[in-house]
PDB file of N, CA and C in Angstrom:
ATOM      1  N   UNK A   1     135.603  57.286  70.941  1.00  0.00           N
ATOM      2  CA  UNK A   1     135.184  58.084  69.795  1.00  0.00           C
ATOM      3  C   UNK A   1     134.233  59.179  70.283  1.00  0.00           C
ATOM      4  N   UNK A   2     134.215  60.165  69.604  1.00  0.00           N
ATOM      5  CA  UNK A   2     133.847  60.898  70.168  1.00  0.00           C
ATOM      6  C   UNK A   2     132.026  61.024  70.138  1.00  0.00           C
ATOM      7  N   UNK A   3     131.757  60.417  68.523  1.00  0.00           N
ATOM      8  CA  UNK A   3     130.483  60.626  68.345  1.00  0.00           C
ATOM      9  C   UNK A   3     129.853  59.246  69.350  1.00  0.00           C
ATOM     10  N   UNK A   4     130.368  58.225  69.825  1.00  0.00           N
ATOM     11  CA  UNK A   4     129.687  57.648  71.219  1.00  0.00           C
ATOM     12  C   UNK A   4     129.681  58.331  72.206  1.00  0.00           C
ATOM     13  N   UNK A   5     130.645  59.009  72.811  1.00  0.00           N
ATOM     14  CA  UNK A   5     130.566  60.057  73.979  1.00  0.00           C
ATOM     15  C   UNK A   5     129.712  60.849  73.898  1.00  0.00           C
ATOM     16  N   UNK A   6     129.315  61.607  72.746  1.00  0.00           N
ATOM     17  CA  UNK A   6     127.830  62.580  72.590  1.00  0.00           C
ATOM     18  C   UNK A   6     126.789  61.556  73.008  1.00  0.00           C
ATOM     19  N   UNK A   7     126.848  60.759  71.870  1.00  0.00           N
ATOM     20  CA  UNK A   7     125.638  59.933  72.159  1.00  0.00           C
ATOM     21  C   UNK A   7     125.226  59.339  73.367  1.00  0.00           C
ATOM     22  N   UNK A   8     126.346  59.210  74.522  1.00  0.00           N
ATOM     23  CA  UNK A   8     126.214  58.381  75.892  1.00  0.00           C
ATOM     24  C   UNK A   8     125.811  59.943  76.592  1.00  0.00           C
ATOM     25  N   UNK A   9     126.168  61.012  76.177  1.00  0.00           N
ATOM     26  CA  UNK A   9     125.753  62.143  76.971  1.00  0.00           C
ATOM     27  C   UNK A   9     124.601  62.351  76.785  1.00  0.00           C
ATOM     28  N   UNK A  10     123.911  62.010  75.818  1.00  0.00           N
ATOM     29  CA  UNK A  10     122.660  62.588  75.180  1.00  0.00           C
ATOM     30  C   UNK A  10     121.556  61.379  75.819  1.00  0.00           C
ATOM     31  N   UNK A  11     121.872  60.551  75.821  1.00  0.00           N
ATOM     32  CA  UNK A  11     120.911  59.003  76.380  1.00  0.00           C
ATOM     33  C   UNK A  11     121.104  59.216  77.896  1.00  0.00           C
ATOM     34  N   UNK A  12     122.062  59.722  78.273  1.00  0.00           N
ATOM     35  CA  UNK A  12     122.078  59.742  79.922  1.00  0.00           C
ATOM     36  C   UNK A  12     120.948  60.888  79.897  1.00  0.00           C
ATOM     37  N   UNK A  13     121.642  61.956  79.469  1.00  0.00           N
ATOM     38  CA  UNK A  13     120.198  63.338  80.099  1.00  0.00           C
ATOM     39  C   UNK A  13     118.463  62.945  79.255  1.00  0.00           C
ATOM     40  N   UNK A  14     118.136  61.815  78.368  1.00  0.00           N
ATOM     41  CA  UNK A  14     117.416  61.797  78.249  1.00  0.00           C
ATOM     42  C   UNK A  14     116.737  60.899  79.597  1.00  0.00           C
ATOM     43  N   UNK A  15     117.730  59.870  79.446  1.00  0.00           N
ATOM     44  CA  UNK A  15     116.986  59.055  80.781  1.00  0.00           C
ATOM     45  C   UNK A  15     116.679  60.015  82.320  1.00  0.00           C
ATOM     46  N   UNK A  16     117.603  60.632  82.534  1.00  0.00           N
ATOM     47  CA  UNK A  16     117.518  61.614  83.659  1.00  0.00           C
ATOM     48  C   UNK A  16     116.526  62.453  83.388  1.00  0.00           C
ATOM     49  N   UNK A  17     115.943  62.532  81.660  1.00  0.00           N
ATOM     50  CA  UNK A  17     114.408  63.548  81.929  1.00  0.00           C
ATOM     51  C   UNK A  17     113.463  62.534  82.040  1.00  0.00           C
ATOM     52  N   UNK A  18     113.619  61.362  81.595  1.00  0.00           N
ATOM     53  CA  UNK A  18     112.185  60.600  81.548  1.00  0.00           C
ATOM     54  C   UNK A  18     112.138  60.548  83.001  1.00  0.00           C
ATOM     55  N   UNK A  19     113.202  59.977  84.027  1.00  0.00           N
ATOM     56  CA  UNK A  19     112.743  59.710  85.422  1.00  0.00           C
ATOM     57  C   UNK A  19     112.159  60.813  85.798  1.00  0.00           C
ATOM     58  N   UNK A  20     112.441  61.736  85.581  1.00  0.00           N
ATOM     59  CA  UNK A  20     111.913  63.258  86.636  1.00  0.00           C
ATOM     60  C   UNK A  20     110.380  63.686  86.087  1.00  0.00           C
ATOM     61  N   UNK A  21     110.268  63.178  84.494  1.00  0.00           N
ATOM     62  CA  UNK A  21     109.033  62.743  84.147  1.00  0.00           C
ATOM     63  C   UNK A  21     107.959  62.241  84.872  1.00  0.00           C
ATOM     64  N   UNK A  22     108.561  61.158  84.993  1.00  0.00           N
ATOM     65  CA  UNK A  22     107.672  60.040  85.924  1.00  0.00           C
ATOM     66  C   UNK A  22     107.490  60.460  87.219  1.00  0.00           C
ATOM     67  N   UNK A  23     108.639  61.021  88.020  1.00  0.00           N
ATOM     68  CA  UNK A  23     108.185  61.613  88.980  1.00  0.00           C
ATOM     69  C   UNK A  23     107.564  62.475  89.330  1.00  0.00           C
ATOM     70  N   UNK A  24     107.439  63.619  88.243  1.00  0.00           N
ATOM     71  CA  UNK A  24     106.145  64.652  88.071  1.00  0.00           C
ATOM     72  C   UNK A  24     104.746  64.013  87.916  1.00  0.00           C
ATOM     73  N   UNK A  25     105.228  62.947  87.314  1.00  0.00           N
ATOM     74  CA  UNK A  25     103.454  62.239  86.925  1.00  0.00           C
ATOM     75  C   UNK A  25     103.215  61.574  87.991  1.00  0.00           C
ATOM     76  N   UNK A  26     103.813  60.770  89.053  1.00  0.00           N
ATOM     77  CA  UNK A  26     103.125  60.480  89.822  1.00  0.00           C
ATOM     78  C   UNK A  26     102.981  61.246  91.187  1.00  0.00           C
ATOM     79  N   UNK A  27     103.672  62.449  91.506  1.00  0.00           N
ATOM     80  CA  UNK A  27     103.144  63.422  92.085  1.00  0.00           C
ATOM     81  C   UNK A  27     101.837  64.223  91.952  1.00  0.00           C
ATOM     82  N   UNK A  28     101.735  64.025  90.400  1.00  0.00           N
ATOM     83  CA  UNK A  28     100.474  64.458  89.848  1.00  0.00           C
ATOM     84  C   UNK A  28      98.975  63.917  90.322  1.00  0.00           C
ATOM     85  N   UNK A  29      99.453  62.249  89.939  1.00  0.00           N
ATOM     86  CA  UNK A  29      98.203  61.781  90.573  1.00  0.00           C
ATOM     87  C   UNK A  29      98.191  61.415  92.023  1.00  0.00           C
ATOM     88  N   UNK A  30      99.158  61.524  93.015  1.00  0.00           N
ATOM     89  CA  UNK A  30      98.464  61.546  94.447  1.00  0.00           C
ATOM     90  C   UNK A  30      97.875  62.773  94.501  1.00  0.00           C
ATOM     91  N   UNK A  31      98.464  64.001  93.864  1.00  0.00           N
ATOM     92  CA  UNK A  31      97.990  65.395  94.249  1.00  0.00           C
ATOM     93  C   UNK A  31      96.238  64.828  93.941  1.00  0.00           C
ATOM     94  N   UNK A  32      95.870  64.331  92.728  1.00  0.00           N
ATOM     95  CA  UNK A  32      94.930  63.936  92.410  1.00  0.00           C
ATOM     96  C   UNK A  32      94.117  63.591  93.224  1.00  0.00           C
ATOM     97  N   UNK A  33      94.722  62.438  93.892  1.00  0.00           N
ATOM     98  CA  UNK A  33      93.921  61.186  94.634  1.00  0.00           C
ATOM     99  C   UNK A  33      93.726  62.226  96.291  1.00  0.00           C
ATOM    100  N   UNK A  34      94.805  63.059  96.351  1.00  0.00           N
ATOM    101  CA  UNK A  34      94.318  63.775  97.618  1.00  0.00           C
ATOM    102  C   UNK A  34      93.123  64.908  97.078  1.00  0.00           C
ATOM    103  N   UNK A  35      92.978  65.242  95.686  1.00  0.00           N
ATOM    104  CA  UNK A  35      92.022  66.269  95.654  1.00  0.00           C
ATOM    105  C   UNK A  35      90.914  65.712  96.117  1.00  0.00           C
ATOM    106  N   UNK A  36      90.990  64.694  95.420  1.00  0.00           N
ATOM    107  CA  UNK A  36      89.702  63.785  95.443  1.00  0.00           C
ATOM    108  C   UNK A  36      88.794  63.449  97.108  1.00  0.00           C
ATOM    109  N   UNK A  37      90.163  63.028  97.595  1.00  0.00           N
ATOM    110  CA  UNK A  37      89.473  62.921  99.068  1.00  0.00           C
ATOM    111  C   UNK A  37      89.249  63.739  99.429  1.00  0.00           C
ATOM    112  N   UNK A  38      89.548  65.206  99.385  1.00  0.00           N
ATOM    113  CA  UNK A  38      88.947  66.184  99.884  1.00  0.00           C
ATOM    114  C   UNK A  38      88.106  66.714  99.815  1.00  0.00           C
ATOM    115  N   UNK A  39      87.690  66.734  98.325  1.00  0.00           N
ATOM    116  CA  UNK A  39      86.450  66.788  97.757  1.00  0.00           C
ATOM    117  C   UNK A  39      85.491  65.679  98.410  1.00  0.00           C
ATOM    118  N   UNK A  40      85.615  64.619  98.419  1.00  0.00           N
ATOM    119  CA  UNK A  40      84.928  63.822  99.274  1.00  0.00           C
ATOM    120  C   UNK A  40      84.009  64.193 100.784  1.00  0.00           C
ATOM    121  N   UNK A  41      85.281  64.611 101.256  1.00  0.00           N
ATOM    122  CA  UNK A  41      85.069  64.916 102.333  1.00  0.00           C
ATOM    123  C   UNK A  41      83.967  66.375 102.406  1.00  0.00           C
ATOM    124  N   UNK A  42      84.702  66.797 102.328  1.00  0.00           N
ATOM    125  CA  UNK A  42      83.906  68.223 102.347  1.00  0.00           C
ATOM    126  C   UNK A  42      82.672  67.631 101.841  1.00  0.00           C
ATOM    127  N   UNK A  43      82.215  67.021 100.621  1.00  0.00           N
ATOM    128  CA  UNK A  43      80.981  67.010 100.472  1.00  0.00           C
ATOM    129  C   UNK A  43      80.243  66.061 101.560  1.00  0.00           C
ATOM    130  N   UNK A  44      80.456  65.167 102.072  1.00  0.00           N
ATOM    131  CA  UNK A  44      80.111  64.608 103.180  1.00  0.00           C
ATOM    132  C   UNK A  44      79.559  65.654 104.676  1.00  0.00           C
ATOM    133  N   UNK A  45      80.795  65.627 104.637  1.00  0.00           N
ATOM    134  CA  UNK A  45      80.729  67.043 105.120  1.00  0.00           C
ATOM    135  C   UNK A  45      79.671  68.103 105.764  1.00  0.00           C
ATOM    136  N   UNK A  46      79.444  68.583 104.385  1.00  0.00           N
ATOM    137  CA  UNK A  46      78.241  69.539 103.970  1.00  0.00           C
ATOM    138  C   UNK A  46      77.201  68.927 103.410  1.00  0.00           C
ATOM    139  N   UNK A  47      76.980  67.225 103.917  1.00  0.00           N
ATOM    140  CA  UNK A  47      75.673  66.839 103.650  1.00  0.00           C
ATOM    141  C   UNK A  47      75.342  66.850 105.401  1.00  0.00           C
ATOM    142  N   UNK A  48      76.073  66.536 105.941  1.00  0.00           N
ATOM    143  CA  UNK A  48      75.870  66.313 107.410  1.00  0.00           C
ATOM    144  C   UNK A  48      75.207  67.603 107.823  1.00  0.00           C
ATOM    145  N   UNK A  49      76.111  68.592 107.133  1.00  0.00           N
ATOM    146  CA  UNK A  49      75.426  70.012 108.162  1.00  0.00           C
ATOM    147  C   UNK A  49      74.237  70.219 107.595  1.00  0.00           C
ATOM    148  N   UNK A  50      73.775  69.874 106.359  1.00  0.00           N
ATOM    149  CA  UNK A  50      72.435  70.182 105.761  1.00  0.00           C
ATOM    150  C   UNK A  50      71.623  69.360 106.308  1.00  0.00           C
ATOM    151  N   UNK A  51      71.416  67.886 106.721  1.00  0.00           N
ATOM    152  CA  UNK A  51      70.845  67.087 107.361  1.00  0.00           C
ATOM    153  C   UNK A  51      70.485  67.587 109.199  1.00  0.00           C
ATOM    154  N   UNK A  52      71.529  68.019 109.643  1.00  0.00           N
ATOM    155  CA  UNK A  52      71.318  68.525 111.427  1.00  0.00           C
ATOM    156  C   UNK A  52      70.432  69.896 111.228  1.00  0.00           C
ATOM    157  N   UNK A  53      70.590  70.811 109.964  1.00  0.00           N
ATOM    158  CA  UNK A  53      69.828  72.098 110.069  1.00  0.00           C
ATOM    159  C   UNK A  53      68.972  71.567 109.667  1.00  0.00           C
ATOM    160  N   UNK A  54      68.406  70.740 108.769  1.00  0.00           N
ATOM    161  CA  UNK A  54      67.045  69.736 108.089  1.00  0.00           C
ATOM    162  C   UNK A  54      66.017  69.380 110.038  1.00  0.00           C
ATOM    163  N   UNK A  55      67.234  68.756 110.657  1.00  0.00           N
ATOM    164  CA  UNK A  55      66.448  68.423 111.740  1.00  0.00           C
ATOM    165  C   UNK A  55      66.276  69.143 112.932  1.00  0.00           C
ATOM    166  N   UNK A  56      66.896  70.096 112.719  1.00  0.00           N
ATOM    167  CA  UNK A  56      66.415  71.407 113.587  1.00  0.00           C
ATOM    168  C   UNK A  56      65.269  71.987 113.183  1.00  0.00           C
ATOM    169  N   UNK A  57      65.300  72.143 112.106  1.00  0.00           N
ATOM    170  CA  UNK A  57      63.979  72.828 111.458  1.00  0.00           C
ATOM    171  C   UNK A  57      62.820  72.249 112.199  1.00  0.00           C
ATOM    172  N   UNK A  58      62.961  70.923 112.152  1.00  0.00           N
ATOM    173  CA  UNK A  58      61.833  70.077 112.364  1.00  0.00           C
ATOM    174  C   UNK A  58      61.513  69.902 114.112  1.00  0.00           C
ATOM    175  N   UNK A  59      62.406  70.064 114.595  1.00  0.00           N
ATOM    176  CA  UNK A  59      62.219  70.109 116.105  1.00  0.00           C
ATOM    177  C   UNK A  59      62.243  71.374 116.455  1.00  0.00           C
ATOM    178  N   UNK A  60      62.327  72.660 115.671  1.00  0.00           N
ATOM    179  CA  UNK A  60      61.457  73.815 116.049  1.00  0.00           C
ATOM    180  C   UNK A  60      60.243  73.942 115.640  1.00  0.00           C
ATOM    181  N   UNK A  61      60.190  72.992 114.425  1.00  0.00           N
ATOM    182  CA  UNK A  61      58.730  73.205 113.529  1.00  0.00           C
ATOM    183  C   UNK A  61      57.285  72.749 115.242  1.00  0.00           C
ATOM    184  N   UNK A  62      58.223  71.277 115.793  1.00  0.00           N
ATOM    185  CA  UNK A  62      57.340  70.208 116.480  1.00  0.00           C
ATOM    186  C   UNK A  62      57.612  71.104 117.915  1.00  0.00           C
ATOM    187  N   UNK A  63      58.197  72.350 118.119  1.00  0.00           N
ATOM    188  CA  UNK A  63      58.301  73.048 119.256  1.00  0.00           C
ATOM    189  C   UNK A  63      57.151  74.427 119.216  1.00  0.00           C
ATOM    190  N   UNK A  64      56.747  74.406 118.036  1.00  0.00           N
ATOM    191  CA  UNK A  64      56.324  75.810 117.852  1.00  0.00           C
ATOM    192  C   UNK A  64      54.980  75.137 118.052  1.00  0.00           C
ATOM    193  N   UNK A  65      54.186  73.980 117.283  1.00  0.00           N
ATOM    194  CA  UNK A  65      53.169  73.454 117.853  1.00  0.00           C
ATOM    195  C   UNK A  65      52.480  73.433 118.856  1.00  0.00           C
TER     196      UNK A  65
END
């Protein structure tokens, strides 16, 4: 019949959007989970370099003495 054949056409391309759905969404959140570490990082990062110029300061401060 024909109005099942629509209907099996119409349930197939829906299922074929939900998967590609899902696969956008979880591309989404590694993109996420990698922002995240990067952000991480970098701020680590740029605590380190603020800490070594922190202690330079101080061993020119204890050089200039």
């Amino acid at each position: 019949d024909v109005q099942e054949e629509k209907l099996l056409i119409i349930t197939t391309e829906i299922n074929a959007k939900q998967k590609c759905l899902e696969m956008l969404e979880n591309a989404r959140k590694r993109s996420e989970i990698i922002r995240q570490r990067y952000e991480e990082r970098i701020k680590l990062l740029s605590d380190r370099i603020h800490n070594a110029e922190d202690e330079k300061q101080v061993a020119v401060t204890k050089l200039n003495t």
